[in-house]
PDB file of N, CA and C in Angstrom:
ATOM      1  N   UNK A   1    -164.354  63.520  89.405  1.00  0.00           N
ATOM      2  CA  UNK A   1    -163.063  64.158  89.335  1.00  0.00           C
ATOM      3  C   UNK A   1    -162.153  63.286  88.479  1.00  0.00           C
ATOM      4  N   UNK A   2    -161.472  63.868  87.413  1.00  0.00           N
ATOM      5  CA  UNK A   2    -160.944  63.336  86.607  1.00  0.00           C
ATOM      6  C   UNK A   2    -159.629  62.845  87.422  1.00  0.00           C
ATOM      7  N   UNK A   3    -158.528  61.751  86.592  1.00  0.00           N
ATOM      8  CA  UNK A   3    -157.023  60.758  86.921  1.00  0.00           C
ATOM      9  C   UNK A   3    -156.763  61.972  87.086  1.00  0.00           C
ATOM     10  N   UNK A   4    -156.109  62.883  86.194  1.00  0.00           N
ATOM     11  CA  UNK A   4    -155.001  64.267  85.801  1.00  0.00           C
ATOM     12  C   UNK A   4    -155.596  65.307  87.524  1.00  0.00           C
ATOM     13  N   UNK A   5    -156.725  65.591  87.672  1.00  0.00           N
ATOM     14  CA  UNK A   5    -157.025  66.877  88.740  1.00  0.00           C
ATOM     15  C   UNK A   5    -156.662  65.752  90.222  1.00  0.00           C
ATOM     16  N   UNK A   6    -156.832  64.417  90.440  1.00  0.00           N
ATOM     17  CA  UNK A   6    -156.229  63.727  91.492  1.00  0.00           C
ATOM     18  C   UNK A   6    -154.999  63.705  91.499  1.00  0.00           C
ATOM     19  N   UNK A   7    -154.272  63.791  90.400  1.00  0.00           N
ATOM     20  CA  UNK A   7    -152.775  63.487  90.525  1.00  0.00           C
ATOM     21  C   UNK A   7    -152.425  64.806  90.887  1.00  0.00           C
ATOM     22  N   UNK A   8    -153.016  66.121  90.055  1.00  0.00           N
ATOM     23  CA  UNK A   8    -152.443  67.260  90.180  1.00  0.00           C
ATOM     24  C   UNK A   8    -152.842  67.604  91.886  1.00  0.00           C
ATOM     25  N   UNK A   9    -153.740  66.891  92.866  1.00  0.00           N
ATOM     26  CA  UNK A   9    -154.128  67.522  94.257  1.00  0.00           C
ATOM     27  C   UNK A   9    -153.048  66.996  94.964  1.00  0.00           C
ATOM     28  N   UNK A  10    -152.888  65.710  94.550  1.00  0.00           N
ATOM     29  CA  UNK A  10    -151.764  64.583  95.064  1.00  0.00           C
ATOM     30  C   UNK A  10    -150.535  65.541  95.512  1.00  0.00           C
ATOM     31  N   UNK A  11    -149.928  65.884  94.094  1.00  0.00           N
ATOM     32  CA  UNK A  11    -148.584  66.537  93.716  1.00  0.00           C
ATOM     33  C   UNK A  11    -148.834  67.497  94.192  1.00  0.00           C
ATOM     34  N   UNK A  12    -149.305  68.437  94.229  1.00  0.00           N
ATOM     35  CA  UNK A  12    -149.700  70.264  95.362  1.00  0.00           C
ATOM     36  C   UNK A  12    -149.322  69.472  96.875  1.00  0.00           C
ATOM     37  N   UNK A  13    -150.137  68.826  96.870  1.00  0.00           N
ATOM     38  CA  UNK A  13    -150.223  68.621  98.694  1.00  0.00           C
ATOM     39  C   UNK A  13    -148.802  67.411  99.102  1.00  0.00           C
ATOM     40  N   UNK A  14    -148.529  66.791  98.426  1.00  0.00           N
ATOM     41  CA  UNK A  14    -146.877  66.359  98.620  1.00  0.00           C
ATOM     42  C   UNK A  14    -145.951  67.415  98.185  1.00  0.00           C
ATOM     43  N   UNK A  15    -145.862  68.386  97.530  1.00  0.00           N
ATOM     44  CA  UNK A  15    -144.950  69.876  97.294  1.00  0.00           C
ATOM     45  C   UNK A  15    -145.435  70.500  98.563  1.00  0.00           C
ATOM     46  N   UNK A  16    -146.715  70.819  99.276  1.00  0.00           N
ATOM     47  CA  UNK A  16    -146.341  71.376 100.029  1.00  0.00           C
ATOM     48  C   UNK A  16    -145.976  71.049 101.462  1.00  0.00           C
ATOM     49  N   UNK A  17    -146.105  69.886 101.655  1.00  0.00           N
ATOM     50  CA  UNK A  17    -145.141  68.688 102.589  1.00  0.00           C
ATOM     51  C   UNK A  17    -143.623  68.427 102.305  1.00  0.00           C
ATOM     52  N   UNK A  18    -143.467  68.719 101.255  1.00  0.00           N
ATOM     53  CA  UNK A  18    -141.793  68.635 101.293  1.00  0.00           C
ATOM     54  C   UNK A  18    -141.078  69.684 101.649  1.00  0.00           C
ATOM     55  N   UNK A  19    -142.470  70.938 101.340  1.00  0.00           N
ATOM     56  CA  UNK A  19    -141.343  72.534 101.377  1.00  0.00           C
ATOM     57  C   UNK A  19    -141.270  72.741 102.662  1.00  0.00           C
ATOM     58  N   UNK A  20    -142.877  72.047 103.518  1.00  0.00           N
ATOM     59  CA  UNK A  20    -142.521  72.876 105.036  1.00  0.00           C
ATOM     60  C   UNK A  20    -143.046  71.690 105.693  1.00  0.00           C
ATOM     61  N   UNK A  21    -142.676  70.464 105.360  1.00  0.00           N
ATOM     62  CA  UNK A  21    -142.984  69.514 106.671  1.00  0.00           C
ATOM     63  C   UNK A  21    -144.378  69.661 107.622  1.00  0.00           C
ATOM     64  N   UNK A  22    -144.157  69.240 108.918  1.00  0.00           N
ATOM     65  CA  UNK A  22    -145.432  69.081 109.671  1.00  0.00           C
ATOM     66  C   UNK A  22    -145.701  70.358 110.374  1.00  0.00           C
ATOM     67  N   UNK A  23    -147.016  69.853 110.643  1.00  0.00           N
ATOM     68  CA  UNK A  23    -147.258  71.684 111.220  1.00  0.00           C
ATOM     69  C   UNK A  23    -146.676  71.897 112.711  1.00  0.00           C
ATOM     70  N   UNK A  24    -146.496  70.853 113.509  1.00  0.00           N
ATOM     71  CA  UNK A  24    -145.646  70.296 114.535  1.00  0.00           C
ATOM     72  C   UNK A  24    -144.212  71.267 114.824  1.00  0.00           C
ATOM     73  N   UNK A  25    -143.944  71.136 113.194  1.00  0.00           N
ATOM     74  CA  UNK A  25    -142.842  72.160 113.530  1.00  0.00           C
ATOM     75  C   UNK A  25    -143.021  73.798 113.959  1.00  0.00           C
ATOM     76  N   UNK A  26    -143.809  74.470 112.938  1.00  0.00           N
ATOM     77  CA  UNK A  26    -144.410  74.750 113.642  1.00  0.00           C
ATOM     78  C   UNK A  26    -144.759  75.582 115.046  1.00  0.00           C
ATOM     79  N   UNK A  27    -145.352  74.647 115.223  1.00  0.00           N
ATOM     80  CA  UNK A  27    -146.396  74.581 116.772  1.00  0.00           C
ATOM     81  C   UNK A  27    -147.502  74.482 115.732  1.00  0.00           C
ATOM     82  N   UNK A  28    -148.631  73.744 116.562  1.00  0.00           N
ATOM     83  CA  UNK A  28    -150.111  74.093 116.319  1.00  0.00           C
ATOM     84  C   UNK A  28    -151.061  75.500 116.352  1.00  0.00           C
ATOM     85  N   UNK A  29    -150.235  75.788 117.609  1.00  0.00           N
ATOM     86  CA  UNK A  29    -151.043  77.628 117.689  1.00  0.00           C
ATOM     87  C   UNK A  29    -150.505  78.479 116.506  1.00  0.00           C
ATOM     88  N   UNK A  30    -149.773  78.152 116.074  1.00  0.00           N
ATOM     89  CA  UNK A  30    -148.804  79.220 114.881  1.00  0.00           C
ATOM     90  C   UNK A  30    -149.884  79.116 113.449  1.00  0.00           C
ATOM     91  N   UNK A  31    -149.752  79.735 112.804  1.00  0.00           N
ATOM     92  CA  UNK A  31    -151.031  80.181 111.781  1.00  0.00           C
ATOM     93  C   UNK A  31    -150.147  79.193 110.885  1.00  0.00           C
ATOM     94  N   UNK A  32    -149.113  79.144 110.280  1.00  0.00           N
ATOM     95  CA  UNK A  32    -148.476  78.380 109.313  1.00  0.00           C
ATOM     96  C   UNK A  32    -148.346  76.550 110.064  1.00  0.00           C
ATOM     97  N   UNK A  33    -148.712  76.147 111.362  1.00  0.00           N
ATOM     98  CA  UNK A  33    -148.632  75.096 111.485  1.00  0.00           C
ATOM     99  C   UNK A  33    -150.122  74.986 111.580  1.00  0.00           C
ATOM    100  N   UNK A  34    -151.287  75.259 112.276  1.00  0.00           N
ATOM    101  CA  UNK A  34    -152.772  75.336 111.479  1.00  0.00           C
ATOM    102  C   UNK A  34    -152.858  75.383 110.157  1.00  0.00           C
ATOM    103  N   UNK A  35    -152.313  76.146 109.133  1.00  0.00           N
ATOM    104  CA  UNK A  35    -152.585  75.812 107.675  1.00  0.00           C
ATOM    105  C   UNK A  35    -152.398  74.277 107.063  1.00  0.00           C
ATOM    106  N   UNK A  36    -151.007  74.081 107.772  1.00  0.00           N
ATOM    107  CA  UNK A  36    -150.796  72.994 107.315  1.00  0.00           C
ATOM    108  C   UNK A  36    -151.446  71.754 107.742  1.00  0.00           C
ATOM    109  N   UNK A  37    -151.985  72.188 109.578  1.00  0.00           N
ATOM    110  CA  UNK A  37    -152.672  70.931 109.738  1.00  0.00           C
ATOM    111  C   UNK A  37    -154.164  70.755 108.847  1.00  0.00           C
ATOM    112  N   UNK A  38    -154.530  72.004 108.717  1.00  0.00           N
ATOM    113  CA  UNK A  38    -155.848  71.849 108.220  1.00  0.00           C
ATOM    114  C   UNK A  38    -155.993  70.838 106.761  1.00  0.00           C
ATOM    115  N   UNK A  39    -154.588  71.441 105.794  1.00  0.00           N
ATOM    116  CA  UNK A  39    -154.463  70.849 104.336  1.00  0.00           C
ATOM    117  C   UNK A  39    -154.267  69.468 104.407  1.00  0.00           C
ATOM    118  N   UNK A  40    -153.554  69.019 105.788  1.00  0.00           N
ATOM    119  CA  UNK A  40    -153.423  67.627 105.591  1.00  0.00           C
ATOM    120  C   UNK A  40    -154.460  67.058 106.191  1.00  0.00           C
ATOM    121  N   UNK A  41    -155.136  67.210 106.853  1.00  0.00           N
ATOM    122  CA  UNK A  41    -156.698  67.063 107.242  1.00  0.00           C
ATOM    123  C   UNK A  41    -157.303  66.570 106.060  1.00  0.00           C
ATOM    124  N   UNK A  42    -157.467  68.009 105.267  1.00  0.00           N
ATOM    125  CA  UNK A  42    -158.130  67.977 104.033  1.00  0.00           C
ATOM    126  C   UNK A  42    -157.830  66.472 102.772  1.00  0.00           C
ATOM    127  N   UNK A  43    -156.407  66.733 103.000  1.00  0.00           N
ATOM    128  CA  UNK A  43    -156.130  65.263 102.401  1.00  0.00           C
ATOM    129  C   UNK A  43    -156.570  64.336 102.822  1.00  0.00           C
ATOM    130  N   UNK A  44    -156.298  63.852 103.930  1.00  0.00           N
ATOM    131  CA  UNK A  44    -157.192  62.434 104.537  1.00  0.00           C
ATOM    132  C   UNK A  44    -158.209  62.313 104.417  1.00  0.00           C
ATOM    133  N   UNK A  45    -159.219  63.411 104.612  1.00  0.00           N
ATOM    134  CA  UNK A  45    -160.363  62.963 104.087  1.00  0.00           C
ATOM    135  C   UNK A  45    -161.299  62.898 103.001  1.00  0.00           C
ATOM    136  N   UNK A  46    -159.846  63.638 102.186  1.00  0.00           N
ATOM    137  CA  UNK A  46    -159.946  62.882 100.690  1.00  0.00           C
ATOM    138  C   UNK A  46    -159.576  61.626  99.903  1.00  0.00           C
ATOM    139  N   UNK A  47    -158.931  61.337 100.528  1.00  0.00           N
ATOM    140  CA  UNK A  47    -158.224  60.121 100.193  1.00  0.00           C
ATOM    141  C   UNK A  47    -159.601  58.943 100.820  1.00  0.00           C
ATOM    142  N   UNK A  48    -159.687  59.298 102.237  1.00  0.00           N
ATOM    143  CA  UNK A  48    -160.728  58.436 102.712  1.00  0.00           C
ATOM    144  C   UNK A  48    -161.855  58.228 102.025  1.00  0.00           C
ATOM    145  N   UNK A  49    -162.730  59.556 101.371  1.00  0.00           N
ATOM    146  CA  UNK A  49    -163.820  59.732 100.076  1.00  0.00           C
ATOM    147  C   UNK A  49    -163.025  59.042  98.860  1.00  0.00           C
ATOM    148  N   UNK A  50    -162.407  58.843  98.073  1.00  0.00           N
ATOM    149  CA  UNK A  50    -161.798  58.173  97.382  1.00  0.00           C
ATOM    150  C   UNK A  50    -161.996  59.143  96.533  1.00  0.00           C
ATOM    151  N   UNK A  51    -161.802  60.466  96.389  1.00  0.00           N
ATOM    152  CA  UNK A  51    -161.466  61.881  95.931  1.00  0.00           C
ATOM    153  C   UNK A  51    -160.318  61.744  95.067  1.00  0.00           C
ATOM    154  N   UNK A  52    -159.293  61.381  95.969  1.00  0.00           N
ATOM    155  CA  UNK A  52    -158.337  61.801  95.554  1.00  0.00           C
ATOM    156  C   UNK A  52    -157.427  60.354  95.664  1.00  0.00           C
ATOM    157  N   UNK A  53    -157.935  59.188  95.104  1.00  0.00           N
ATOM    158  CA  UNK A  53    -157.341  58.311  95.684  1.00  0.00           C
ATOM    159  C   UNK A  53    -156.672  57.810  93.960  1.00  0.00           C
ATOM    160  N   UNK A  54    -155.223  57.447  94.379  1.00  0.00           N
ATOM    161  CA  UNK A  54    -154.246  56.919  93.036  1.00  0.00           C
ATOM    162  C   UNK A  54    -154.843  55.714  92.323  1.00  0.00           C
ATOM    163  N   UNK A  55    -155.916  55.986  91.228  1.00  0.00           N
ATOM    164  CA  UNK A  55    -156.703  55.055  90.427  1.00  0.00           C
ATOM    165  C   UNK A  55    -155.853  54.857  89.164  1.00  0.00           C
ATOM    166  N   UNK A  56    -156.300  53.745  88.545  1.00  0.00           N
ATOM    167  CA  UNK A  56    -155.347  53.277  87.441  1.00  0.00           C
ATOM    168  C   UNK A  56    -155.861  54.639  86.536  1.00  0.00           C
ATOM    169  N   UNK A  57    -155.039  55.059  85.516  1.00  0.00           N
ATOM    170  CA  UNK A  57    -155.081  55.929  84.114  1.00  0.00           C
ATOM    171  C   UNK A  57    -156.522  55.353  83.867  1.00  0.00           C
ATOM    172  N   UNK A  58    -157.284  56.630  83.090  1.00  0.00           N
ATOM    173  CA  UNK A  58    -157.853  56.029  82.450  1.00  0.00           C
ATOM    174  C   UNK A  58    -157.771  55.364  80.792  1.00  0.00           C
ATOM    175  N   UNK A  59    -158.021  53.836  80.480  1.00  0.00           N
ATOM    176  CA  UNK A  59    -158.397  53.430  79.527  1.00  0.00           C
ATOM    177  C   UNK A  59    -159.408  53.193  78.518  1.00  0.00           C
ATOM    178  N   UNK A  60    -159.569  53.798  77.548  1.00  0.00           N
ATOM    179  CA  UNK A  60    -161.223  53.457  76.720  1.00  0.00           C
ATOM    180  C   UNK A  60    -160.806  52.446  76.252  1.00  0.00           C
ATOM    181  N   UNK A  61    -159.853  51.828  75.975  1.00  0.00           N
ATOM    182  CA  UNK A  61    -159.895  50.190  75.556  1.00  0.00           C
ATOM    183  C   UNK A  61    -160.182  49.269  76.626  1.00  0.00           C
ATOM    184  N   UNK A  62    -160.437  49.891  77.873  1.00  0.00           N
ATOM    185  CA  UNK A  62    -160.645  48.416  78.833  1.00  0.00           C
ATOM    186  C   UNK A  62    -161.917  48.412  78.956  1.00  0.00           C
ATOM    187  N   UNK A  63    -162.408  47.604  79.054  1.00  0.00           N
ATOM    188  CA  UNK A  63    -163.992  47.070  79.627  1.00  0.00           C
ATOM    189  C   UNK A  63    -164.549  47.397  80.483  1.00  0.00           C
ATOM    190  N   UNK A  64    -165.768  47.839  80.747  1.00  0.00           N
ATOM    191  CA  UNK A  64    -166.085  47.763  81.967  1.00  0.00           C
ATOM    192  C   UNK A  64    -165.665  47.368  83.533  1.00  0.00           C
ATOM    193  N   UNK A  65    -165.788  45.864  83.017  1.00  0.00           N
ATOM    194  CA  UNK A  65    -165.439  44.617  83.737  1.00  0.00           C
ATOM    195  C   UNK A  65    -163.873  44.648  83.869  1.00  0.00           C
ATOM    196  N   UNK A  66    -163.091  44.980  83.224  1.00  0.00           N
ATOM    197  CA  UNK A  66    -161.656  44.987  83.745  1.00  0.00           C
ATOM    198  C   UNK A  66    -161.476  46.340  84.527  1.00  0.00           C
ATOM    199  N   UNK A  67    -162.221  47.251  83.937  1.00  0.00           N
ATOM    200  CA  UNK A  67    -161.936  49.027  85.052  1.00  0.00           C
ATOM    201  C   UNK A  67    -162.944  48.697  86.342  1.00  0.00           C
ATOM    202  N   UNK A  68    -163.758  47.602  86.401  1.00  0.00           N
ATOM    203  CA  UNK A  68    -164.280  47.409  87.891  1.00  0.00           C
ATOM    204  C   UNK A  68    -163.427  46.730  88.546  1.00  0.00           C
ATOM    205  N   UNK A  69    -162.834  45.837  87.380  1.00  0.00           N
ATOM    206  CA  UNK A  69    -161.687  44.884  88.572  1.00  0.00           C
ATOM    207  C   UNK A  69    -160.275  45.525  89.228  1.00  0.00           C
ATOM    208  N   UNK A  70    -160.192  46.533  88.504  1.00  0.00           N
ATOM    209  CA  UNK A  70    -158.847  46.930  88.819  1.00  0.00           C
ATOM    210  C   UNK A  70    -158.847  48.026  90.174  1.00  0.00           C
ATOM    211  N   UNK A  71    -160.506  48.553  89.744  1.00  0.00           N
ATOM    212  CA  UNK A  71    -160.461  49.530  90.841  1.00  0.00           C
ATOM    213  C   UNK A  71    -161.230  48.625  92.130  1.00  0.00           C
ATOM    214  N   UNK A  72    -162.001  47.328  92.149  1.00  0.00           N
ATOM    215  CA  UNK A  72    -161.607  46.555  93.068  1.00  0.00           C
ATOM    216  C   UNK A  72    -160.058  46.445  94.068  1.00  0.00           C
ATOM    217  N   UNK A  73    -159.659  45.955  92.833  1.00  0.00           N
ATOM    218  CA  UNK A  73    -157.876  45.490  93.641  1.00  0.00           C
ATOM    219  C   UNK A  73    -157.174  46.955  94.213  1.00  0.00           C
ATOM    220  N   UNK A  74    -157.687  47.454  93.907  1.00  0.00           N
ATOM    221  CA  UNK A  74    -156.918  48.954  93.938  1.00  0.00           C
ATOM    222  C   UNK A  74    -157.900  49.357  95.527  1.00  0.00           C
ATOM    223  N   UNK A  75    -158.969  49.312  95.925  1.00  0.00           N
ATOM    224  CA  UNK A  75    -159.757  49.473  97.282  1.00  0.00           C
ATOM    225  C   UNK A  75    -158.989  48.209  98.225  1.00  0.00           C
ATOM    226  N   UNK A  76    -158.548  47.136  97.529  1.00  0.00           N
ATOM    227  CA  UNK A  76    -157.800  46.015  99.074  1.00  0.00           C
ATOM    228  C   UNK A  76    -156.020  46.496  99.206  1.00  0.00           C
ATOM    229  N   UNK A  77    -155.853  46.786  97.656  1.00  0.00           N
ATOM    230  CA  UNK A  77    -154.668  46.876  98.165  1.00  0.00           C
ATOM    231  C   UNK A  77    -154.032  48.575  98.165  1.00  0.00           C
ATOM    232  N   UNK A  78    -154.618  49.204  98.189  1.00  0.00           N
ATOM    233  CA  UNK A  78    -154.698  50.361  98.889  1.00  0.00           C
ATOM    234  C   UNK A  78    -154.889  50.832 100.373  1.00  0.00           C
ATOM    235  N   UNK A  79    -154.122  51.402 101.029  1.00  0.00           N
ATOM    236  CA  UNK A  79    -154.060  51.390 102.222  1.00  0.00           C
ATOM    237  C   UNK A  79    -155.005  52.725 102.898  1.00  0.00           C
ATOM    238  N   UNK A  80    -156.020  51.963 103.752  1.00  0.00           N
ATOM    239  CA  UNK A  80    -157.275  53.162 104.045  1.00  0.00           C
ATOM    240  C   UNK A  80    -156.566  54.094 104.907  1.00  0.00           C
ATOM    241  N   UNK A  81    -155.302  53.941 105.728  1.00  0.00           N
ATOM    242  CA  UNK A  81    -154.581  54.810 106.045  1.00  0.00           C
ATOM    243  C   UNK A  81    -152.916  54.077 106.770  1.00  0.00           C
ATOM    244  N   UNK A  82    -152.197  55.270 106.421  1.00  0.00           N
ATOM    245  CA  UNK A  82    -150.855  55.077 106.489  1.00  0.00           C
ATOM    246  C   UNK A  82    -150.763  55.750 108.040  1.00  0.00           C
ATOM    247  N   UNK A  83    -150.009  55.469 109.071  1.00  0.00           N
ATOM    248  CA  UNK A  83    -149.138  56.344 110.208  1.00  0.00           C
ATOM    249  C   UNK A  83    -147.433  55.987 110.050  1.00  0.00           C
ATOM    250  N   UNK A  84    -146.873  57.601 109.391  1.00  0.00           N
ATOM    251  CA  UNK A  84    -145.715  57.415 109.800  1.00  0.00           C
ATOM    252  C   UNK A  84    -145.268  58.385 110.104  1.00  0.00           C
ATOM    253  N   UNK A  85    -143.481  58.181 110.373  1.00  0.00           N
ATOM    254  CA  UNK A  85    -143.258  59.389 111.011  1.00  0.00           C
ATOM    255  C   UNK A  85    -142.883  60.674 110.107  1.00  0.00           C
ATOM    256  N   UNK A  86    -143.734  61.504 110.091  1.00  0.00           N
ATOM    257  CA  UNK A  86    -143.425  62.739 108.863  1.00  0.00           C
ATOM    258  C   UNK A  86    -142.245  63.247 108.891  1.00  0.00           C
ATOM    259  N   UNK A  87    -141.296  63.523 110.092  1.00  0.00           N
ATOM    260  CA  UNK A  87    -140.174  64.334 110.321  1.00  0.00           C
ATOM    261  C   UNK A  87    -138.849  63.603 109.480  1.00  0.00           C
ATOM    262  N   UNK A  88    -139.800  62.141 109.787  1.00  0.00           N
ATOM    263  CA  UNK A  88    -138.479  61.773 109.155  1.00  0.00           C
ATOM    264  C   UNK A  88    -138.122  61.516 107.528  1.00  0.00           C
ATOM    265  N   UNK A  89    -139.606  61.320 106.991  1.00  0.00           N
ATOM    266  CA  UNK A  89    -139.569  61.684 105.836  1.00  0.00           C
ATOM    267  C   UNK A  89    -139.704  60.185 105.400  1.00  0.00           C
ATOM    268  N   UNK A  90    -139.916  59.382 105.831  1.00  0.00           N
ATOM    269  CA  UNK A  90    -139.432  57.835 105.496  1.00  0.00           C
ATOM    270  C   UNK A  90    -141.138  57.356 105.220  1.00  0.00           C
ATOM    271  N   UNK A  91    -141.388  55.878 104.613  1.00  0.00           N
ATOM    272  CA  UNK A  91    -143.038  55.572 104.392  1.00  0.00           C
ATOM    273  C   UNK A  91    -142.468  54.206 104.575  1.00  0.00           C
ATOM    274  N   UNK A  92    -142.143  53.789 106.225  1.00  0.00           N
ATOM    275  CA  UNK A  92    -142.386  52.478 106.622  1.00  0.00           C
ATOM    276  C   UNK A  92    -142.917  52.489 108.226  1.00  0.00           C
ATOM    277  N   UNK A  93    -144.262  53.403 107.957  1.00  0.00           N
ATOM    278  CA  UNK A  93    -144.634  53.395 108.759  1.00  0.00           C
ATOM    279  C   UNK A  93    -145.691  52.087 109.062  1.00  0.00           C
ATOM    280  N   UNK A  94    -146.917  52.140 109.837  1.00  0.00           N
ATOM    281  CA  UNK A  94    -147.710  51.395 109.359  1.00  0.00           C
ATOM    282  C   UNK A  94    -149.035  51.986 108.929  1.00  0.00           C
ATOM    283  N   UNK A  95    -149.312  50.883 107.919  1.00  0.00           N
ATOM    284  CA  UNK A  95    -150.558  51.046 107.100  1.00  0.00           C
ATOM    285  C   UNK A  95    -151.686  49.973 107.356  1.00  0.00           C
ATOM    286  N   UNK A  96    -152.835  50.691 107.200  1.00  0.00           N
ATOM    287  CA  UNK A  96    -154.488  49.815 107.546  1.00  0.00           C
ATOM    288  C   UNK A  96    -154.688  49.895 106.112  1.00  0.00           C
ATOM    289  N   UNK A  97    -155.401  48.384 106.332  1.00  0.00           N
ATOM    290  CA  UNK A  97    -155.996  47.983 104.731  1.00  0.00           C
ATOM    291  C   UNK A  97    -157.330  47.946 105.386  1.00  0.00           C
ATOM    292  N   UNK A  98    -158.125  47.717 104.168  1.00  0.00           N
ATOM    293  CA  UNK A  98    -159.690  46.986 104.783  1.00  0.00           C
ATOM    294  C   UNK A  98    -159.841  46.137 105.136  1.00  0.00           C
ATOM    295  N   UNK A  99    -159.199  44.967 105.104  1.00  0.00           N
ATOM    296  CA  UNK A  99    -158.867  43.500 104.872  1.00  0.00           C
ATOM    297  C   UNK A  99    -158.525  43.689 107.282  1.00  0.00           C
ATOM    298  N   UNK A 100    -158.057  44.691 107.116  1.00  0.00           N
ATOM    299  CA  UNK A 100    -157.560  44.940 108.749  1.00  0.00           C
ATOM    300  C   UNK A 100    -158.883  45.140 109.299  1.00  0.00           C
ATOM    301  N   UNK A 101    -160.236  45.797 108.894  1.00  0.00           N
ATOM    302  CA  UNK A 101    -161.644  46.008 109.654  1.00  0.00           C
ATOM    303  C   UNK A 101    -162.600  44.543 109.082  1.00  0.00           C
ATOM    304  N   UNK A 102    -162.552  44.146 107.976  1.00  0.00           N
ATOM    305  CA  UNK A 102    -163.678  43.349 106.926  1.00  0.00           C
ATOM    306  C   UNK A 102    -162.882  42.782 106.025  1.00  0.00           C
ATOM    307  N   UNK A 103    -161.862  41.323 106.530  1.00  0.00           N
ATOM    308  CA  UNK A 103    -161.519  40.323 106.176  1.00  0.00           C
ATOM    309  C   UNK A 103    -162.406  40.036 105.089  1.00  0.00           C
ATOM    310  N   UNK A 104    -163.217  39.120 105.278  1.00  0.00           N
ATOM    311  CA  UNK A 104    -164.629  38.656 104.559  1.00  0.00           C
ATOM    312  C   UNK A 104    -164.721  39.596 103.616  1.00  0.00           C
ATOM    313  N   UNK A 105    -164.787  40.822 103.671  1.00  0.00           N
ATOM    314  CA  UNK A 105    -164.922  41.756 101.960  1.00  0.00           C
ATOM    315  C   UNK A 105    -163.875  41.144 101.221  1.00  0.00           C
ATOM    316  N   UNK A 106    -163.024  41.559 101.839  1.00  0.00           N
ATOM    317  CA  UNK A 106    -161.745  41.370 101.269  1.00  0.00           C
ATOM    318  C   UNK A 106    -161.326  39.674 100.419  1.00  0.00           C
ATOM    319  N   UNK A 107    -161.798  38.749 101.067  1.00  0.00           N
ATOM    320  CA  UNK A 107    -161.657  37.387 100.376  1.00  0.00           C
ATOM    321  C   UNK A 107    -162.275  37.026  99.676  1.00  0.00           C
ATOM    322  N   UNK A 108    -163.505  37.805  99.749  1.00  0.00           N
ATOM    323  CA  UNK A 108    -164.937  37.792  98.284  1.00  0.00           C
ATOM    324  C   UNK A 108    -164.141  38.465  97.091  1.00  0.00           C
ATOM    325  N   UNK A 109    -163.704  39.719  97.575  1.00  0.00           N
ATOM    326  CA  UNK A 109    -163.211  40.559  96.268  1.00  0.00           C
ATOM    327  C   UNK A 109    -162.307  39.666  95.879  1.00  0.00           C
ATOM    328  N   UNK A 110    -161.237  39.195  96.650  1.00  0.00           N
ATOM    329  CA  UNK A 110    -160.308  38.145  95.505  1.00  0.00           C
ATOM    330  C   UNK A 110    -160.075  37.381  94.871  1.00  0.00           C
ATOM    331  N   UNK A 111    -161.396  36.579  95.299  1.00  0.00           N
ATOM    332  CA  UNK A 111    -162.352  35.149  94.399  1.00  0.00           C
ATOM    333  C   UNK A 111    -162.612  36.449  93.274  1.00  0.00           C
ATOM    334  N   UNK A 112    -163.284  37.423  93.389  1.00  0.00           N
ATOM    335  CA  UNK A 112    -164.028  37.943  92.177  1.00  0.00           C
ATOM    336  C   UNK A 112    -162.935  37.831  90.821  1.00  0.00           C
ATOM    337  N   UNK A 113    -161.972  38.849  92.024  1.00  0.00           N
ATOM    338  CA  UNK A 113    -160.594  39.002  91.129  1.00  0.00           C
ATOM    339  C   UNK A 113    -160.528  37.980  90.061  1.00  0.00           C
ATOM    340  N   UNK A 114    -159.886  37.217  90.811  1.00  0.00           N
ATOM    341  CA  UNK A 114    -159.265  35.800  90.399  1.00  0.00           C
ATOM    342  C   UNK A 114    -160.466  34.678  89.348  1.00  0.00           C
ATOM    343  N   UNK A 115    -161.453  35.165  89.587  1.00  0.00           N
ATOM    344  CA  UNK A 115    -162.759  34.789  88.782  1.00  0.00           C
ATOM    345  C   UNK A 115    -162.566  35.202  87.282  1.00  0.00           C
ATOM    346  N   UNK A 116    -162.491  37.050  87.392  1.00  0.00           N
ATOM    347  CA  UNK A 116    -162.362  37.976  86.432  1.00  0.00           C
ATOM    348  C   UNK A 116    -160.427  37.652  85.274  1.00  0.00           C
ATOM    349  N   UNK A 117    -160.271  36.652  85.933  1.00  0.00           N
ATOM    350  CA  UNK A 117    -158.689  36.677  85.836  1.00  0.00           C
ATOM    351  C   UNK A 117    -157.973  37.693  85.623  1.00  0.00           C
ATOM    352  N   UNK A 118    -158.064  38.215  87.164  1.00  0.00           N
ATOM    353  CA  UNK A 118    -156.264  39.583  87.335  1.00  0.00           C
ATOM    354  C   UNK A 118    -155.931  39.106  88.799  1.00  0.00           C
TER     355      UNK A 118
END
């Protein structure tokens, strides 16, 4: 899946979180708060597949070795999931890294990093 069709799933599914919020509102039994839970479902476990996950642009001038490193840094410091509060609209909720399940991945990849110099 190409940068442009992730950004464009991104942008659909944050438009349709801004127009009608959580499905909560809602109710769950209500067909329009099921739609919505289902789509944001759908997101998470795209984001979790790394589907749909915010990767650098692509570059044909970068290297291999620099588009592995970046999308390295981009798996630690990417958050495998966010909880916040949707109603309120705010993103200081809290977030899980990997580094929160598999420390040890996480301190290998940054030697690599830092090996690769970024």
């Amino acid at each position: 899946m190409s940068n442009s069709v992730r950004k464009d799933a991104i942008g659909a599914i944050h438009a349709v979180h801004a127009a009608f919020c959580a499905p909560g509102d809602y109710g769950y039994d209500d067909p329009k708060g099921k739609a919505l839970s289902g789509l944001y479902s759908l997101y998470n476990k795209l984001c979790a597949m790394a589907l749909i996950a915010k990767l650098p642009d692509d570059d044909p001038d970068k290297t291999l070795e620099q588009r592995l490193a970046e999308c390295l840094a981009a798996a630690i410091d990417t958050p495998l999931l966010r909880l916040n509060d949707v109603s309120s609209g705010e993103e200081d909720g809290i977030a899980l890294y990997l580094g929160s399940f598999k420390p040890e991945i996480c301190e290998c990849a940054a030697l690599l990093l830092e090996e690769a110099g970024l």
